[in-house]
N, C-alpha and C. Protein backbone atom coordinates (compact mmCIF):
# COMPACT_ATOMS: atom_id res chain seq x y z
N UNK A 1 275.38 -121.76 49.59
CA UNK A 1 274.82 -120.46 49.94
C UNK A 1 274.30 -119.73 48.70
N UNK A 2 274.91 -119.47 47.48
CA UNK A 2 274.61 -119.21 46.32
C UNK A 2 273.40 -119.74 46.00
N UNK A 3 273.56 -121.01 45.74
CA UNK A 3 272.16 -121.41 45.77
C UNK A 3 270.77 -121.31 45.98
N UNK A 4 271.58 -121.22 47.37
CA UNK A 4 269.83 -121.22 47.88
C UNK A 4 269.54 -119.42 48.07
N UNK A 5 270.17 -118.28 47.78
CA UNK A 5 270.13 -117.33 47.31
C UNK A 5 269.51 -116.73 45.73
N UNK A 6 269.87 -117.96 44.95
CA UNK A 6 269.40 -117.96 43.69
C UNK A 6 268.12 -118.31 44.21
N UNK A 7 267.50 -119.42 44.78
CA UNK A 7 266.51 -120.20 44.65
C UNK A 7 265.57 -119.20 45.52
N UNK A 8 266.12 -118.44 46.31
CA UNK A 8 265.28 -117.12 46.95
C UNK A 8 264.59 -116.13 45.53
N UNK A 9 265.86 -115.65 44.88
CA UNK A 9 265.34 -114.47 43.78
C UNK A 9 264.39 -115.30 43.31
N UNK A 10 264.57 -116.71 42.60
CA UNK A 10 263.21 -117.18 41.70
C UNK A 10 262.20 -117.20 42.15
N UNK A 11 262.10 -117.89 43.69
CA UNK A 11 260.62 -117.51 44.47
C UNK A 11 260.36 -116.41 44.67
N UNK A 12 260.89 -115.30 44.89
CA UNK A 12 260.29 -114.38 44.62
C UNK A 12 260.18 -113.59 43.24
N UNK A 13 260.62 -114.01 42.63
CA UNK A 13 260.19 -113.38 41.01
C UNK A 13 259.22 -114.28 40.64
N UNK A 14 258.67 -115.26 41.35
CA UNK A 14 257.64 -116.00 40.69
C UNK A 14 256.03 -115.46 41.25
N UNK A 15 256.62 -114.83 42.83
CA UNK A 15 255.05 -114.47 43.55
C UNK A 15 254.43 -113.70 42.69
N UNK A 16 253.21 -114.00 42.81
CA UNK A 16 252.17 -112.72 42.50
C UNK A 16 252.12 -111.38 43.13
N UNK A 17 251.90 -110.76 41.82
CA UNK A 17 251.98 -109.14 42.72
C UNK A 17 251.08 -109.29 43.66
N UNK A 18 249.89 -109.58 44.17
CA UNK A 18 249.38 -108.92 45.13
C UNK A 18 250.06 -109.70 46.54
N UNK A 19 250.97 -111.08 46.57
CA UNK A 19 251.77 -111.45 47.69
C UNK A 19 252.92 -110.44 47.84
N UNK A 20 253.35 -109.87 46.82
CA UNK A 20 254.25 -108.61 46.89
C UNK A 20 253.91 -107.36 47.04
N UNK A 21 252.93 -107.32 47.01
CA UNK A 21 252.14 -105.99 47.38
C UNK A 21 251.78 -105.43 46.50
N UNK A 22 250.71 -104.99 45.58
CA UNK A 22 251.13 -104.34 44.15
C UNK A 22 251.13 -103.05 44.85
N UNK A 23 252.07 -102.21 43.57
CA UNK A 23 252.37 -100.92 43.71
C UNK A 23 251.18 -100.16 43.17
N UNK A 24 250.75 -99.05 43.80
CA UNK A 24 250.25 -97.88 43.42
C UNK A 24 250.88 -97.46 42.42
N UNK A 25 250.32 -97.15 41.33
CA UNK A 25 250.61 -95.71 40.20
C UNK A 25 251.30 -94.74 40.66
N UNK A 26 251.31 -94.11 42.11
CA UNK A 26 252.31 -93.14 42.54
C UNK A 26 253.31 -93.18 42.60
N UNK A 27 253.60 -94.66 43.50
CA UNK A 27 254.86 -94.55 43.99
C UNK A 27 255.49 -95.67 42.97
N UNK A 28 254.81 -96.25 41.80
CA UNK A 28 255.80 -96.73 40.58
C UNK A 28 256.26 -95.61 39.48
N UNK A 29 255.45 -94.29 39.30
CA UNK A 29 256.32 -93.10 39.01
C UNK A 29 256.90 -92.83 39.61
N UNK A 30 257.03 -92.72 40.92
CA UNK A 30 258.59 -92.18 41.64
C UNK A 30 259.89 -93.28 41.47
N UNK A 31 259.22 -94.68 41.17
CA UNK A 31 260.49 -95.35 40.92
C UNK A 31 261.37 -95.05 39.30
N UNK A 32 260.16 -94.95 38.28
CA UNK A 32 260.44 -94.79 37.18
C UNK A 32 261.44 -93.38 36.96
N UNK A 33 261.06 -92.71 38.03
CA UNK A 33 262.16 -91.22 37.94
C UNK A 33 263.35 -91.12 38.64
N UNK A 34 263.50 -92.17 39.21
CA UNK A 34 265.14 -92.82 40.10
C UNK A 34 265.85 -91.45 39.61
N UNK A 35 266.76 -92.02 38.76
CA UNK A 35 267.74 -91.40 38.21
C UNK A 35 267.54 -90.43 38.11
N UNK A 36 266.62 -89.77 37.64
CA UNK A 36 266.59 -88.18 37.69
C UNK A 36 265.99 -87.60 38.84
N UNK A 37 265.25 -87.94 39.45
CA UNK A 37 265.15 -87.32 40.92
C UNK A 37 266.48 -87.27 41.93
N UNK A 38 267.22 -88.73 41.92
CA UNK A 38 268.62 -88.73 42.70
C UNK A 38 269.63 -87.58 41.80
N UNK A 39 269.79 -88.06 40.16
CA UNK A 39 271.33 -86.59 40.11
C UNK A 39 270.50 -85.34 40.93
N UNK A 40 269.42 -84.64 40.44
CA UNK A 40 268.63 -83.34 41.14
C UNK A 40 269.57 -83.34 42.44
N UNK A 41 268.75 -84.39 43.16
CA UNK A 41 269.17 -84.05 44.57
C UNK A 41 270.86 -84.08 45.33
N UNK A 42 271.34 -85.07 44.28
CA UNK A 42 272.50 -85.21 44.94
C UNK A 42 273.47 -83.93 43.79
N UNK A 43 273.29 -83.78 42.92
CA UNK A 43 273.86 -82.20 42.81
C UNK A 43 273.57 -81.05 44.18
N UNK A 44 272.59 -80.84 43.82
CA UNK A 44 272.07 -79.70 45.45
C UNK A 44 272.86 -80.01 46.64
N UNK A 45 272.75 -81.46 46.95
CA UNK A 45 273.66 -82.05 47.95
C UNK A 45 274.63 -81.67 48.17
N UNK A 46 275.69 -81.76 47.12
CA UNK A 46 277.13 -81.88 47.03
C UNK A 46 277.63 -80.35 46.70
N UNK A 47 276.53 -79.69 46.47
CA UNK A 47 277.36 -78.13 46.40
C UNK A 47 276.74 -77.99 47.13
N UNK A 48 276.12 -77.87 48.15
CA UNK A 48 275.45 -77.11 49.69
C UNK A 48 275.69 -77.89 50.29
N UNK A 49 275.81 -78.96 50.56
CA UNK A 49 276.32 -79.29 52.12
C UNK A 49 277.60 -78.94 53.48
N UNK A 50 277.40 -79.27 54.12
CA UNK A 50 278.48 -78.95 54.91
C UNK A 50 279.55 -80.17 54.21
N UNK A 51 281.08 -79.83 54.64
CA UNK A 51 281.98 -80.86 54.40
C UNK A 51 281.66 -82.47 55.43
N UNK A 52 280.98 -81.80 56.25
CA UNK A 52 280.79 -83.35 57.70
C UNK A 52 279.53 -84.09 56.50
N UNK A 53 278.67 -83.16 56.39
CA UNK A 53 277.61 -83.96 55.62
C UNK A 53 277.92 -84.97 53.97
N UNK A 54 278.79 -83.83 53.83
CA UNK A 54 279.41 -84.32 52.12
C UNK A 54 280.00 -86.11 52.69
N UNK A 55 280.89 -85.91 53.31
CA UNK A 55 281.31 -87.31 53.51
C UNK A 55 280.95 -88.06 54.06
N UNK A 56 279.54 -87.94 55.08
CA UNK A 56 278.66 -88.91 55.26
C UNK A 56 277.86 -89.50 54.09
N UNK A 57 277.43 -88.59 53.37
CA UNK A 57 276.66 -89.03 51.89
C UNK A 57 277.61 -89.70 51.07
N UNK A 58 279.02 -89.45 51.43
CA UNK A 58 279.86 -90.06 50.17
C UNK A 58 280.09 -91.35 50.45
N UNK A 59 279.82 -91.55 52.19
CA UNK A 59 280.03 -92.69 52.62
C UNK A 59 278.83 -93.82 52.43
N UNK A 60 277.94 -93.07 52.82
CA UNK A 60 276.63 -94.06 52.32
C UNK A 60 276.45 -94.87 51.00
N UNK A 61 276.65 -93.83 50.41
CA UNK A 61 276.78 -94.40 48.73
C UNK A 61 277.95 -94.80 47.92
N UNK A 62 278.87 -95.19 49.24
CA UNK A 62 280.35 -95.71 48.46
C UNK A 62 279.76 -97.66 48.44
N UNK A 63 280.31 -98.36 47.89
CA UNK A 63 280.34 -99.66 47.77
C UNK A 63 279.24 -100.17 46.23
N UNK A 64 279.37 -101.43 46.52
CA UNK A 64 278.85 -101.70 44.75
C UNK A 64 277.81 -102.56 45.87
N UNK A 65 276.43 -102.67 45.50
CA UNK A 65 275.37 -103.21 45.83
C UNK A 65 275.80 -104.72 45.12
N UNK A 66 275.44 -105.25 46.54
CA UNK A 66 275.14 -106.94 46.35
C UNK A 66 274.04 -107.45 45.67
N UNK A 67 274.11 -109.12 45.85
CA UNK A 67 272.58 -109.38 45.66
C UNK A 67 271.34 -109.26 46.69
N UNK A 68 270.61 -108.66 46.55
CA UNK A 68 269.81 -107.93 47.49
C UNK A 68 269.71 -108.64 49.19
N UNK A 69 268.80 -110.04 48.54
CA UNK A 69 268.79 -111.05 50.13
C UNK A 69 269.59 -111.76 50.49
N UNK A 70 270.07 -112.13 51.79
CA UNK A 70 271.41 -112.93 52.23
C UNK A 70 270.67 -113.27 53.98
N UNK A 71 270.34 -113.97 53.97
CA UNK A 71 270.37 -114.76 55.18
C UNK A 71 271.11 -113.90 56.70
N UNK A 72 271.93 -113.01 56.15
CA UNK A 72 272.31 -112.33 57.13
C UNK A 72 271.94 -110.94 57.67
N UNK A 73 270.86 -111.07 56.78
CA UNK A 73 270.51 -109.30 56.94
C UNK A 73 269.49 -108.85 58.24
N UNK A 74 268.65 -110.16 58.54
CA UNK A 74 268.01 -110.04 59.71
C UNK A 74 268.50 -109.57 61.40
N UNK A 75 267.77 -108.98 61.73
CA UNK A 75 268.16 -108.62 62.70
C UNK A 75 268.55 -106.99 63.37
N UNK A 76 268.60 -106.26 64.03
CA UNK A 76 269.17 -104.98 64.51
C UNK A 76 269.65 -103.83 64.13
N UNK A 77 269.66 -103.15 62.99
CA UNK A 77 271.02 -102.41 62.71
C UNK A 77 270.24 -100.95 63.32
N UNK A 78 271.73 -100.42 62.98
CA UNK A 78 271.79 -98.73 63.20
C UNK A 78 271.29 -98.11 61.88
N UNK A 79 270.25 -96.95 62.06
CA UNK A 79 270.19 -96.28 60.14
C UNK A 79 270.20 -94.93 60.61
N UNK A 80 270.50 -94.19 59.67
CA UNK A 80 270.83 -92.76 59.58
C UNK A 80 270.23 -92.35 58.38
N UNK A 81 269.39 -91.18 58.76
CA UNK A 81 268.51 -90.54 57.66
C UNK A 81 269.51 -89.22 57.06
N UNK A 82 269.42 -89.59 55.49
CA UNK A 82 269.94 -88.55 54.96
C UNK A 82 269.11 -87.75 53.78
N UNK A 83 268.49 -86.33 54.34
CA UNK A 83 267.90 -85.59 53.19
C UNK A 83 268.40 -85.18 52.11
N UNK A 84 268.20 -85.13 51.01
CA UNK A 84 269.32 -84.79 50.07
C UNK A 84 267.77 -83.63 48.87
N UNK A 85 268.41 -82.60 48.82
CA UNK A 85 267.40 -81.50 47.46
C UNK A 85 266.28 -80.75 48.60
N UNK A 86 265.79 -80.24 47.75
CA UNK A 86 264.70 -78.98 48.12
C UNK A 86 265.24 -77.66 49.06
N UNK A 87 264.53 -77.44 50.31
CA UNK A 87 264.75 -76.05 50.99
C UNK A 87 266.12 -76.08 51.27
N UNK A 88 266.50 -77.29 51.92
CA UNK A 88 267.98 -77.10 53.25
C UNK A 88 269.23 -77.86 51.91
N UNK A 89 269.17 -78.57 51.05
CA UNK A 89 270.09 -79.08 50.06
C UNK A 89 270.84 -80.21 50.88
N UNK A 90 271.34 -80.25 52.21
CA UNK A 90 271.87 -81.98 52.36
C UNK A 90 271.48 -81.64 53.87
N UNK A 91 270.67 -82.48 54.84
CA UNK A 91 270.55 -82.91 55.97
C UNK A 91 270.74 -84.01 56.47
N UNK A 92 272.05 -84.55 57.57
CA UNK A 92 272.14 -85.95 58.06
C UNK A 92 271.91 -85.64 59.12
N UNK A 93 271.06 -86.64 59.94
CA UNK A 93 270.52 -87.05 60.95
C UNK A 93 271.12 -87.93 61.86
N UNK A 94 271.28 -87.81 63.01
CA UNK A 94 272.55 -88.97 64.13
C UNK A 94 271.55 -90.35 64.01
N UNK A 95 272.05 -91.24 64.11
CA UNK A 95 271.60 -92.86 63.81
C UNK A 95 270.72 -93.01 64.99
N UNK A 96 269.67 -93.86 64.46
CA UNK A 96 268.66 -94.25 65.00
C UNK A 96 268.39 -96.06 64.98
N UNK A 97 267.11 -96.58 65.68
CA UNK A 97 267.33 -98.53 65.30
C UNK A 97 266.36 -98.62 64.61
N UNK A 98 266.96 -99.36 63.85
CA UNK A 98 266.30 -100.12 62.76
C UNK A 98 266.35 -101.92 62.50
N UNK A 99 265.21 -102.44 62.12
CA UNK A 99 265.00 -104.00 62.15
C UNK A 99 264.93 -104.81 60.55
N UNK A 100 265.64 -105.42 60.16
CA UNK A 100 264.96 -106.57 59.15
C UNK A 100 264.46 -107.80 59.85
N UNK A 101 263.52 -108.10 58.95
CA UNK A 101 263.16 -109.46 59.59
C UNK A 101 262.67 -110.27 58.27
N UNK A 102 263.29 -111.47 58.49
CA UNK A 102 263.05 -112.27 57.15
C UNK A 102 261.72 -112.86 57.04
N UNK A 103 260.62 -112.59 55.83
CA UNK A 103 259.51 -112.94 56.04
C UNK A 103 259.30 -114.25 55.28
N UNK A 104 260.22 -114.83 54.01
CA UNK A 104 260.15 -116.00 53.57
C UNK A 104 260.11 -115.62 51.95
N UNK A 105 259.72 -114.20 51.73
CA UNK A 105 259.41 -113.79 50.16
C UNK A 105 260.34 -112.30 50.32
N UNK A 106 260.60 -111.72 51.22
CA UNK A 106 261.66 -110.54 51.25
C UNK A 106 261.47 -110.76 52.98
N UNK A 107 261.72 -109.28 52.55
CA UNK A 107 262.12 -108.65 54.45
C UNK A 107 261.20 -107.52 54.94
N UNK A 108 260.72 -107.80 56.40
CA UNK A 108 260.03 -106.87 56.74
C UNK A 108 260.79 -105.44 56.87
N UNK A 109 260.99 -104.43 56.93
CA UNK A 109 261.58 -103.43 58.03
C UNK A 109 261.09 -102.27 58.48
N UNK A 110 261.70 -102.02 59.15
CA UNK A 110 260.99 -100.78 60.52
C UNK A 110 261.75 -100.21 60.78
N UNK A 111 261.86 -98.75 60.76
CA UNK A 111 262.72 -97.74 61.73
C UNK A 111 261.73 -97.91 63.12
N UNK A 112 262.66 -97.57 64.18
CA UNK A 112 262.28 -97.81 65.34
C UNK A 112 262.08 -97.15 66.09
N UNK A 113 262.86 -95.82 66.06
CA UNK A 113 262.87 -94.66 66.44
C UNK A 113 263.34 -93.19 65.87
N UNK A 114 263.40 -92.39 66.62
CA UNK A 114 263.20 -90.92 66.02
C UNK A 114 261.51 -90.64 65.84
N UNK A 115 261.24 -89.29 65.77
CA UNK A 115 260.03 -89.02 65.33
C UNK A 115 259.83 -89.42 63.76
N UNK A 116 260.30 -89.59 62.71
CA UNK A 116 259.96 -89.77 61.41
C UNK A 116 259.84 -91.62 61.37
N UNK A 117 259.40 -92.13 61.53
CA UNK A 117 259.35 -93.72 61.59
C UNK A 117 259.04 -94.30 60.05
N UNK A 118 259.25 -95.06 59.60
CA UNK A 118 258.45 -96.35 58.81
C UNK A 118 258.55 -97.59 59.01
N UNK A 119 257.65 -97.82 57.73
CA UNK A 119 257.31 -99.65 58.30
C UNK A 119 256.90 -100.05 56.70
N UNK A 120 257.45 -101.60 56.45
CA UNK A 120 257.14 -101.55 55.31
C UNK A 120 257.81 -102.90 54.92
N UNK A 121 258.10 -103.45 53.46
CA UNK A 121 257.99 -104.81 52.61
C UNK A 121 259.14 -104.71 52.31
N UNK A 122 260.20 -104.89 51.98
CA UNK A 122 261.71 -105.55 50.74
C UNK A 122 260.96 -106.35 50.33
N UNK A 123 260.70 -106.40 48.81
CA UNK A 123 260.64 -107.63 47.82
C UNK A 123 261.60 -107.02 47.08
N UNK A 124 261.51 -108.11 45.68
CA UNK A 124 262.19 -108.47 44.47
C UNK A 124 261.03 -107.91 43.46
N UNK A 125 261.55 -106.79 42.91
CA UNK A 125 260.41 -106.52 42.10
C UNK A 125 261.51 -106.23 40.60
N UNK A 126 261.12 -106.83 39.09
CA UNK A 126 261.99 -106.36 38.26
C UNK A 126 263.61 -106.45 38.33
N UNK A 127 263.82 -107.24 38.95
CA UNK A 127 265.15 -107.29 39.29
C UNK A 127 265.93 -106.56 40.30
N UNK A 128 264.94 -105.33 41.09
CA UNK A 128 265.27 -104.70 42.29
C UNK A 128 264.97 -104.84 43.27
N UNK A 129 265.51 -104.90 44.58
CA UNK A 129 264.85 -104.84 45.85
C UNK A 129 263.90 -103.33 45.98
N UNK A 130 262.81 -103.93 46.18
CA UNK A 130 262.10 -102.38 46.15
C UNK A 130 261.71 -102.87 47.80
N UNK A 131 261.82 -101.29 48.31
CA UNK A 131 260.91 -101.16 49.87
C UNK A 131 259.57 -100.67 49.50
N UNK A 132 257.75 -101.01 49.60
CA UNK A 132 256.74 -100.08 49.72
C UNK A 132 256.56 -100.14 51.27
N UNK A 133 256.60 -99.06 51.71
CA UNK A 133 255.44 -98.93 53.17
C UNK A 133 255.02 -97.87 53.34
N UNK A 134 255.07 -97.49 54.73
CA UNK A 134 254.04 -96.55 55.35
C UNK A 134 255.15 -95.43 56.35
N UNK A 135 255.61 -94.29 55.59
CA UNK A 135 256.00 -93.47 56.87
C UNK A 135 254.81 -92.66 57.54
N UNK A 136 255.49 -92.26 58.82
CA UNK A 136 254.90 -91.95 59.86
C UNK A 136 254.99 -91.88 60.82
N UNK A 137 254.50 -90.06 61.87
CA UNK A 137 255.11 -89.87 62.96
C UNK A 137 255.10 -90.55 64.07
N UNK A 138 256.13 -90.56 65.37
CA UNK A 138 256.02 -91.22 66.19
C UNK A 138 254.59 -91.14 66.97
N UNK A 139 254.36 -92.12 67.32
CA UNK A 139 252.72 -91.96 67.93
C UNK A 139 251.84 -92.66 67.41
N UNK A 140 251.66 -92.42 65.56
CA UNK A 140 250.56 -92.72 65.37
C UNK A 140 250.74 -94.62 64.80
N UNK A 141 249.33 -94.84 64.48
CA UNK A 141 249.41 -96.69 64.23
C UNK A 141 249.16 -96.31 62.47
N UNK A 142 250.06 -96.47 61.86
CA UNK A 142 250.19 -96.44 60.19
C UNK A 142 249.42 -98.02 60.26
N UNK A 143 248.39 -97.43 58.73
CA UNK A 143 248.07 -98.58 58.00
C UNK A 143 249.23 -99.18 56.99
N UNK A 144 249.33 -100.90 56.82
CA UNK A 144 249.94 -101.53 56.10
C UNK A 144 249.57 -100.54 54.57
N UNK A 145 250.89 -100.77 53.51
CA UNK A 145 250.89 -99.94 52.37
C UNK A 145 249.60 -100.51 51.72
N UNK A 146 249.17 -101.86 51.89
CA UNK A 146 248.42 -102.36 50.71
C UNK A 146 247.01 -102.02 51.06
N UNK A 147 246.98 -101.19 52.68
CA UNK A 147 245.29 -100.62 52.63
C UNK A 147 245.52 -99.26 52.52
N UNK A 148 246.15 -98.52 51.99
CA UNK A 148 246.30 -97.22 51.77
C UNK A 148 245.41 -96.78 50.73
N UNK A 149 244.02 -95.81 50.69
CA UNK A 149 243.56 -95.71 49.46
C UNK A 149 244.07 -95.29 48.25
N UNK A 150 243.38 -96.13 46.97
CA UNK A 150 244.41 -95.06 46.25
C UNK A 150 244.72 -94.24 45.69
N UNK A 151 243.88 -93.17 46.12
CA UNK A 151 244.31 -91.76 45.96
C UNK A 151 244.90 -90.84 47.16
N UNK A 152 245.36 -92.00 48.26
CA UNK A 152 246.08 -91.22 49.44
C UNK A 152 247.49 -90.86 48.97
N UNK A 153 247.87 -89.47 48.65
CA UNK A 153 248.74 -89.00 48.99
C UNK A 153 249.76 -88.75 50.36
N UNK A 154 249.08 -89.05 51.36
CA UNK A 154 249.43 -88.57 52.72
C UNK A 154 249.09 -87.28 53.38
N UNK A 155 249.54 -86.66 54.06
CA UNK A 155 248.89 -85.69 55.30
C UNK A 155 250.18 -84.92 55.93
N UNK A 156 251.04 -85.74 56.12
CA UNK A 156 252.60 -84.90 56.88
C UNK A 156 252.71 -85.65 57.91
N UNK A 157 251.87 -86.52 58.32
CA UNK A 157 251.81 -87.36 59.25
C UNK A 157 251.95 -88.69 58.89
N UNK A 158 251.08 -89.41 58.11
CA UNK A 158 251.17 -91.07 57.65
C UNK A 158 251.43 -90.72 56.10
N UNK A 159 252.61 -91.35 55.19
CA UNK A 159 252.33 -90.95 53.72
C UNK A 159 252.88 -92.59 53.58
N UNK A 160 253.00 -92.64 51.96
CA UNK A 160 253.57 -93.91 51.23
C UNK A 160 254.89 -93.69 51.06
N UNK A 161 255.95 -94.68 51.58
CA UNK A 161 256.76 -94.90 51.14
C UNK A 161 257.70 -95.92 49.69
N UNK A 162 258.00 -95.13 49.00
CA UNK A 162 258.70 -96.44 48.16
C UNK A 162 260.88 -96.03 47.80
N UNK A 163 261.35 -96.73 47.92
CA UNK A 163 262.38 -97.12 48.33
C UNK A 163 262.52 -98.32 47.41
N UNK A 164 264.38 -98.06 46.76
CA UNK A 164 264.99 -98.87 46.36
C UNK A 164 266.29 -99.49 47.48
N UNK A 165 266.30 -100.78 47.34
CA UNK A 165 267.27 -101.31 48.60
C UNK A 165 268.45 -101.77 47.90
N UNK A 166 269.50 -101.45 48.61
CA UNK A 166 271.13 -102.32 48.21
C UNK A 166 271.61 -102.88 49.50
N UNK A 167 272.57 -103.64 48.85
CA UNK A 167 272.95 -104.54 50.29
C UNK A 167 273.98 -104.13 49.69
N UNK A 168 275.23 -103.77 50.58
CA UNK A 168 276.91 -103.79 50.17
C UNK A 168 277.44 -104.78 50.89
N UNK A 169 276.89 -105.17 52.01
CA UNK A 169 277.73 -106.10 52.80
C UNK A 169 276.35 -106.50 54.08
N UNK A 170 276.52 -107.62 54.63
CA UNK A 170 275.53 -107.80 55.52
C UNK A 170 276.22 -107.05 57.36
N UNK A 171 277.09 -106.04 56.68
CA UNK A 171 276.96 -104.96 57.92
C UNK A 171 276.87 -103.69 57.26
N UNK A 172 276.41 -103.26 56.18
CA UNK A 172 275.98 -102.17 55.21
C UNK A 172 274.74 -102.33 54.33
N UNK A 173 273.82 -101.56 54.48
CA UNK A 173 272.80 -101.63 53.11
C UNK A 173 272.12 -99.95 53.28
N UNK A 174 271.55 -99.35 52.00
CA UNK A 174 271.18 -98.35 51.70
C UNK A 174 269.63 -98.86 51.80
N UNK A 175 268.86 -97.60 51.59
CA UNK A 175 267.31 -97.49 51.48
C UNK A 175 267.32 -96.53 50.34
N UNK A 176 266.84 -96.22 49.37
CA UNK A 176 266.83 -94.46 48.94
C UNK A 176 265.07 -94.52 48.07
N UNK A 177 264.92 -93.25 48.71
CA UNK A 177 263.94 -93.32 48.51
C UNK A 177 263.72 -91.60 47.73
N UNK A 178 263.04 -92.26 46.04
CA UNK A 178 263.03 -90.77 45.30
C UNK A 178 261.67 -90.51 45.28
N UNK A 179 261.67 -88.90 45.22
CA UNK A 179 260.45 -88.28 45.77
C UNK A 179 260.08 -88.22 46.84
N UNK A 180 260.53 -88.17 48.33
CA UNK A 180 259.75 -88.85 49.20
C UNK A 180 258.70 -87.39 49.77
N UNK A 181 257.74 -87.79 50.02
CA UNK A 181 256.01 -86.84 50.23
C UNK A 181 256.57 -85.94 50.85
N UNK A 182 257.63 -85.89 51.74
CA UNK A 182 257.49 -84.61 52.57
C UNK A 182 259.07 -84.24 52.87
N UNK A 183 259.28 -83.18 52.70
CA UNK A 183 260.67 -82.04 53.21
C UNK A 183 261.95 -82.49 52.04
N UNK A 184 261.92 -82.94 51.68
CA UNK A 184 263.28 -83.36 50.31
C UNK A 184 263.09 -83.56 49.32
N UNK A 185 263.52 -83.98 48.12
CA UNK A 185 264.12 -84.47 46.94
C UNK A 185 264.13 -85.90 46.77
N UNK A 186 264.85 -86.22 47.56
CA UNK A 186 265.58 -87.87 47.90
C UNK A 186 265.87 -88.07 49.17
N UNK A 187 265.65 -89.36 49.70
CA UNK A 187 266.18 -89.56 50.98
C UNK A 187 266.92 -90.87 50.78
N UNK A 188 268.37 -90.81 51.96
CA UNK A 188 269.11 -91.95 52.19
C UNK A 188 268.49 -92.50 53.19
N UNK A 189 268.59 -93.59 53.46
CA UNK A 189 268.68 -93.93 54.97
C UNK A 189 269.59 -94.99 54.96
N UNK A 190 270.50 -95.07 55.07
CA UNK A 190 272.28 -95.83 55.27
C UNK A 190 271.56 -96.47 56.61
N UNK A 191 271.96 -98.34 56.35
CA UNK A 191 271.76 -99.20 57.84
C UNK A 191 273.31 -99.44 57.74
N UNK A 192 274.67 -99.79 59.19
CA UNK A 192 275.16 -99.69 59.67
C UNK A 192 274.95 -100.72 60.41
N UNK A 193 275.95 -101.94 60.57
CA UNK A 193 276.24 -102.74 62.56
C UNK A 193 277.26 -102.92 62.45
């Protein structure tokens, strides 16, 4: 199993960026500001939230991240959106469905429901699982990230997503996504089965 886990990271550290999607200039500054966009937000978090919210966030982000892909990650889970910084300081959201699907070089995934949706890539980028896609409200048909122009910022309706992924267990993995275009700081989105 190791193995052929290893032999996953090398194929994908070997693809070419554009089979990985290359990143926009935007959303590789929002990765480059990780760390300081997340303390921001998760300070704000942790002194304004409610106590129900505090320990949902504490829960999301308890465990030590795996190695990103595992054969088991495909399939169904539950995710829960968590806002963290700006107007409101911590918002959790009741769980919604969410999909991986193994594409052969990462994982597809999709929120499925709620009005705030995305859709989008897991690769191996630099040694991280990075997510790029496309959020966007229920209703509309989002373009794939890699036809997004590139000077689209978004609208409030379709924007770019980018997202760092952890796996804690193949019935736990995080999304977090710093900067994200609209209403927060940082967002969680904790998957759950």
């Amino acid at each position: 199993m190791k193995g052929r886990l290893l032999a996953l990271a090398l194929i994908c550290a070997a693809l070419p960026a554009t089979a990985q999607q290359t990143l926009r200039p935007q959303e590789q500054s929002r990765l480059e500001r990780f760390d300081q966009t997340a303390g921001r937000a998760m300070l704000q978090a942790f002194q304004t939230g409610s106590p129900a919210d505090v320990d949902a966030l504490t829960r999301a982000l308890s465990g030590t991240a795996q190695v990103a892909f595992d054969e088991g990650l495909g399939g169904e889970w539950s995710c829960r959106t968590m806002k963290l910084g700006g107007l409101t300081g911590l918002v959790v959201y009741s769980p919604f469905k969410c999909r991986l699907t193994f594409q052969g070089d990462g994982y597809l995934f999709e929120k499925l429901s709620g009005s705030q949706r995305t859709r989008g890539f897991i690769a191996l980028r630099d040694g991280r699982a990075i997510y790029s896609g496309v959020g966007y409200v229920a209703g509309k048909t989002p373009p794939d990230y890699a036809d997004l122009a590139a000077d689209y910022a978004g609208d409030g309706e379709i924007q770019p997503d980018i997202a760092v992924f952890e796996r804690v267990s193949n019935q736990r993995a995080r999304l977090m996504f710093p900067a994200p275009v609209v209403e927060s700081d940082f967002d969680i989105l904790e998957l759950t089965r």
